[in-house]
Protein backbone atom coordinates (compact mmCIF):
# COMPACT_ATOMS: atom_id res chain seq x y z
CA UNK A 1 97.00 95.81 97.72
CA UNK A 2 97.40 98.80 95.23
CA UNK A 3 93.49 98.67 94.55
CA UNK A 4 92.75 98.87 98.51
CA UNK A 5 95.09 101.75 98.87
CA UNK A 6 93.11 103.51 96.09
CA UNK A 7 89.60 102.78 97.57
CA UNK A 8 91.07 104.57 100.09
CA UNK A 9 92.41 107.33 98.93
CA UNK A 10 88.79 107.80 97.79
CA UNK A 11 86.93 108.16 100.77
CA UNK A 12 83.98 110.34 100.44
CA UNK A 13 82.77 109.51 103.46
CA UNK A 14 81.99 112.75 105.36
CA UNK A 15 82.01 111.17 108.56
CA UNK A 16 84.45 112.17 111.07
CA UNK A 17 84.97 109.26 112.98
CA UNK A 18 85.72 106.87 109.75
CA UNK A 19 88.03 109.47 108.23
CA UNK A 20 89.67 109.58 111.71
CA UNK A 21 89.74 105.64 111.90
CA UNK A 22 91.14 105.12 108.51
CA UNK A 23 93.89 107.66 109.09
CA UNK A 24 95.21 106.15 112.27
CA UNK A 25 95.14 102.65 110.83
CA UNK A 26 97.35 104.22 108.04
CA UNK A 27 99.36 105.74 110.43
CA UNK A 28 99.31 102.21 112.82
CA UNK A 29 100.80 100.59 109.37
CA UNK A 30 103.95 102.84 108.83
CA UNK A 31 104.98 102.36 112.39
CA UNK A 32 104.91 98.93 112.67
CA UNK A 33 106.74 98.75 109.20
CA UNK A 34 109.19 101.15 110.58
CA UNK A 35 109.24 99.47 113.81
CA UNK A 36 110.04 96.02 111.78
CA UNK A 37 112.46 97.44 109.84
CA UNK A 38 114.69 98.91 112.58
CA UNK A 39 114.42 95.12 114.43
CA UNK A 40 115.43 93.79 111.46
CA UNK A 41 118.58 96.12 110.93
CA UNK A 42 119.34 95.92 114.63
CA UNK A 43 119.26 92.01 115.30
CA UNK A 44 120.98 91.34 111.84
CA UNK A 45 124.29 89.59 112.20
CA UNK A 46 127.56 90.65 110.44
CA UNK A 47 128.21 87.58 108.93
CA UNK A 48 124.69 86.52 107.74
CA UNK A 49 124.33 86.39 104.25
CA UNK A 50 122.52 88.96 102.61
CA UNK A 51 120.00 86.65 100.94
CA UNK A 52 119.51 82.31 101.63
CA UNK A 53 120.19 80.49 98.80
CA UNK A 54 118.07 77.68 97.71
CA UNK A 55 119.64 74.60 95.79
């Protein structure tokens, strides 16, 4: 995952319309994150435990 994020941080394309597309994928990542994130938070129950133990 790192390496893909650094191929992208080199882009040298010149293009407008990849630059454009690879920014609003970014940007389509960190709101689903955030949108999983706040789901998770919100539908969490009190007394769940924090983490499933496996035996």
């Amino acid at each position: 995952m790192d390496e893909q994020l650094r191929q992208l941080g080199r882009c040298t394309d010149h293009d407008g319309v990849i630059v454009d597309f690879y920014l609003h994928i970014a940007a389509a990542f960190v709101a689903v994150r955030c949108l999983m994130q706040a789901a998770r938070n919100a539908n969490r129950w009190d007394t769940r435990p924090a983490t499933r133990r496996l035996r």
